[in-house]
Protein backbone atom coordinates (compact mmCIF):
# COMPACT_ATOMS: atom_id res chain seq x y z
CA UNK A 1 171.99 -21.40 184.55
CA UNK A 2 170.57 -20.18 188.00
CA UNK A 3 168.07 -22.08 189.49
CA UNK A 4 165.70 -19.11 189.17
CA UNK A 5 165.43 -20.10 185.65
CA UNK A 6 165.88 -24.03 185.63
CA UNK A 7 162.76 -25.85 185.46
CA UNK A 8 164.87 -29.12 185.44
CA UNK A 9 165.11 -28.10 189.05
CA UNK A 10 161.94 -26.14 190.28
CA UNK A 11 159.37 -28.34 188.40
CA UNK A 12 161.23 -31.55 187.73
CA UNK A 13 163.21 -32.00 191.22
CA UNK A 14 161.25 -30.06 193.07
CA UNK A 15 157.84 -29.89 192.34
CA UNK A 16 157.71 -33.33 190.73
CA UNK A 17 159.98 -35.45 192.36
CA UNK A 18 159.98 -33.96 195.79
CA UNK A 19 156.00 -32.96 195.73
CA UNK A 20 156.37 -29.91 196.74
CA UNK A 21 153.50 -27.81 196.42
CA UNK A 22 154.29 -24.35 198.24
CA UNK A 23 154.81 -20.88 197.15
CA UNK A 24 158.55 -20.48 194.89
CA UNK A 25 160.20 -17.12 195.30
CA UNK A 26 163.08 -16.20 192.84
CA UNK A 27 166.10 -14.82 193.41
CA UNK A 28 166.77 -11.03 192.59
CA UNK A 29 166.01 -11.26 188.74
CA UNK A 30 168.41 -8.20 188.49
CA UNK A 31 171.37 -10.24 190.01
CA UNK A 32 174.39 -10.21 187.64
CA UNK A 33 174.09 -13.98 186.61
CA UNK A 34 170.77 -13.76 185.38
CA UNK A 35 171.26 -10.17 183.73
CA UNK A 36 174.91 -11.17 182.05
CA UNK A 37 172.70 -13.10 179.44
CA UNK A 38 169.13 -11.59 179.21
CA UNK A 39 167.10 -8.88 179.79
CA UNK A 40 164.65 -8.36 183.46
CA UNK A 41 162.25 -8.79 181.40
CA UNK A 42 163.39 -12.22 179.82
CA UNK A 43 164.14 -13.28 182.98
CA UNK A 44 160.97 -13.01 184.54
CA UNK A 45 158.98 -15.08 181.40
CA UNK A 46 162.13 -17.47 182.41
CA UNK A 47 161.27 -17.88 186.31
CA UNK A 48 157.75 -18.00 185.52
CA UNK A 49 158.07 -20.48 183.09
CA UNK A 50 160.08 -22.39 185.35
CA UNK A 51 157.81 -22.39 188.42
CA UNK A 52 158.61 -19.49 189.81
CA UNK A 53 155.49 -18.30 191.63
CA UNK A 54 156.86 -14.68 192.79
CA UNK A 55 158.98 -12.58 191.32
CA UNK A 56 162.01 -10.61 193.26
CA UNK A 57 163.17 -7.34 191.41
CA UNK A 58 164.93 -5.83 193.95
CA UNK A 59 166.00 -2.54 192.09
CA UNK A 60 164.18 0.67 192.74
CA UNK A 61 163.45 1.43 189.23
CA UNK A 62 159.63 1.84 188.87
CA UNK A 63 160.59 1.81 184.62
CA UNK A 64 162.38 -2.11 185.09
CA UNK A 65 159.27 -2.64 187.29
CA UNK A 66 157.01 -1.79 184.39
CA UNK A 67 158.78 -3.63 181.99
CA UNK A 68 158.78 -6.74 183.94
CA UNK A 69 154.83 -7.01 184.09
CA UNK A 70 154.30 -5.60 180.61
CA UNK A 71 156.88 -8.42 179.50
CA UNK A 72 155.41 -10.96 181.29
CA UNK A 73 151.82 -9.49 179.40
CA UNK A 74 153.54 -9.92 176.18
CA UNK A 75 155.01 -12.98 176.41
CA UNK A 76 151.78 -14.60 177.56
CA UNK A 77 149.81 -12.64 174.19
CA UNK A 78 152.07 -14.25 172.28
CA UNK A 79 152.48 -17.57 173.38
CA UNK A 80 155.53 -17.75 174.47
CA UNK A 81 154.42 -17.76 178.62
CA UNK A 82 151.71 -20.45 178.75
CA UNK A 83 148.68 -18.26 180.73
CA UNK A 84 148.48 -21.85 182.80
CA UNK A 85 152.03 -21.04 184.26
CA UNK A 86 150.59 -17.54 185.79
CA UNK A 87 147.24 -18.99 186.47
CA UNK A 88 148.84 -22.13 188.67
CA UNK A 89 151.67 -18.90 190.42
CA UNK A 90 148.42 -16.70 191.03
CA UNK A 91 146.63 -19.91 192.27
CA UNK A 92 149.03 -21.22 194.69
CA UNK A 93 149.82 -17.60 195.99
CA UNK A 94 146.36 -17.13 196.84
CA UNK A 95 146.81 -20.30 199.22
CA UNK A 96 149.62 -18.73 200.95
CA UNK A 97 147.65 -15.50 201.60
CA UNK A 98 144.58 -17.53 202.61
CA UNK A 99 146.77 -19.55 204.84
CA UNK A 100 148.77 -16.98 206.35
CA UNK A 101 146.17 -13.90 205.82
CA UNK A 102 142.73 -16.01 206.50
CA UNK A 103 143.51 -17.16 210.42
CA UNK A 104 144.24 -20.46 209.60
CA UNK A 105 147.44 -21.91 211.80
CA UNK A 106 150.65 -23.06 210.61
CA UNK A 107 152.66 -25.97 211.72
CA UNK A 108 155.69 -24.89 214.08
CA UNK A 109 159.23 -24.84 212.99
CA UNK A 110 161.51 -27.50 213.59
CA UNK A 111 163.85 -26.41 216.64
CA UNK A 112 166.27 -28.02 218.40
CA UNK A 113 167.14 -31.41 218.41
CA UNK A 114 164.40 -32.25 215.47
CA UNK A 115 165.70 -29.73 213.42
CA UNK A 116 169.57 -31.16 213.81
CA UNK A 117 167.81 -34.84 213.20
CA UNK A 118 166.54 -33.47 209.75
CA UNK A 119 169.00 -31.47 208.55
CA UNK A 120 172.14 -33.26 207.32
CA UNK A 121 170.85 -37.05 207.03
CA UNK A 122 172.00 -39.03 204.01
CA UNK A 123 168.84 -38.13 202.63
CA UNK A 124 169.28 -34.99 202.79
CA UNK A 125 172.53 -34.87 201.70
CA UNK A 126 171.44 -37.03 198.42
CA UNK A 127 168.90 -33.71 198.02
CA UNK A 128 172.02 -31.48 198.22
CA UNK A 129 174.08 -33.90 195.36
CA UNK A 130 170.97 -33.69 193.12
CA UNK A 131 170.13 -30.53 193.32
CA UNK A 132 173.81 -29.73 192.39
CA UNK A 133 174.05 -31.92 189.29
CA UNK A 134 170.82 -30.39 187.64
């Protein structure tokens, strides 16, 4: 299953375990191992109900566009999207905008040396193995 769609590892690992409390993009929903086993449409209920916060259809079809929100629509109407999942992906994509939109600064990204002192620890390696056994 691709990540997109696992909430064993967007909510569990890593909005629960890890804290994490930013803004979760999905991959293309139109990519071939989502779409080998469901409809746009499914998939999107399935990121959102996963944690996904934004949605990536990459295809220039206005009509898959459509479908996607009016899926979404009916999935929440009939209770199979809890309306908490979109509220808490409309919520924390408000932040972002306010944060990136409103003025307000942003820390700087690691460069350098403190980038290379982050980035392939033990720890961060451990990440990598559980991230790959969900």
């Amino acid at each position: 299953r691709p990540a997109t769609l696992s909430r064993g590892i967007i909510q569990d690992i890593l909005r629960d375990e890890f804290g994490f409390q930013g803004l979760i993009v999905s991959d293309d929903l139109e990519m071939g191992a989502i779409v080998e086993t469901r409809t746009v449409p499914q998939a999107a209920v399935g990121a959102l109900s996963a944690g996904c916060d934004t949605l990536l259809v990459c295809g220039e079809s206005v009509d898959r566009h459509a479908a996607v929100i009016e899926g979404v629509i009916h999935a929440v109407e009939r209770g199979e999207l809890a309306e908490t999942c979109v509220e808490a992906a409309l919520a924390r994509q408000r932040r972002v905008k306010a944060r990136f939109l409103g003025g307000q600064r942003s820390r700087r990204p690691l460069t350098g040396e403190a980038l290379r002192e982050r980035l392939g620890t033990s720890a961060h390696q451990a990440v990598a193995d559980e991230i790959a056994r969900a």
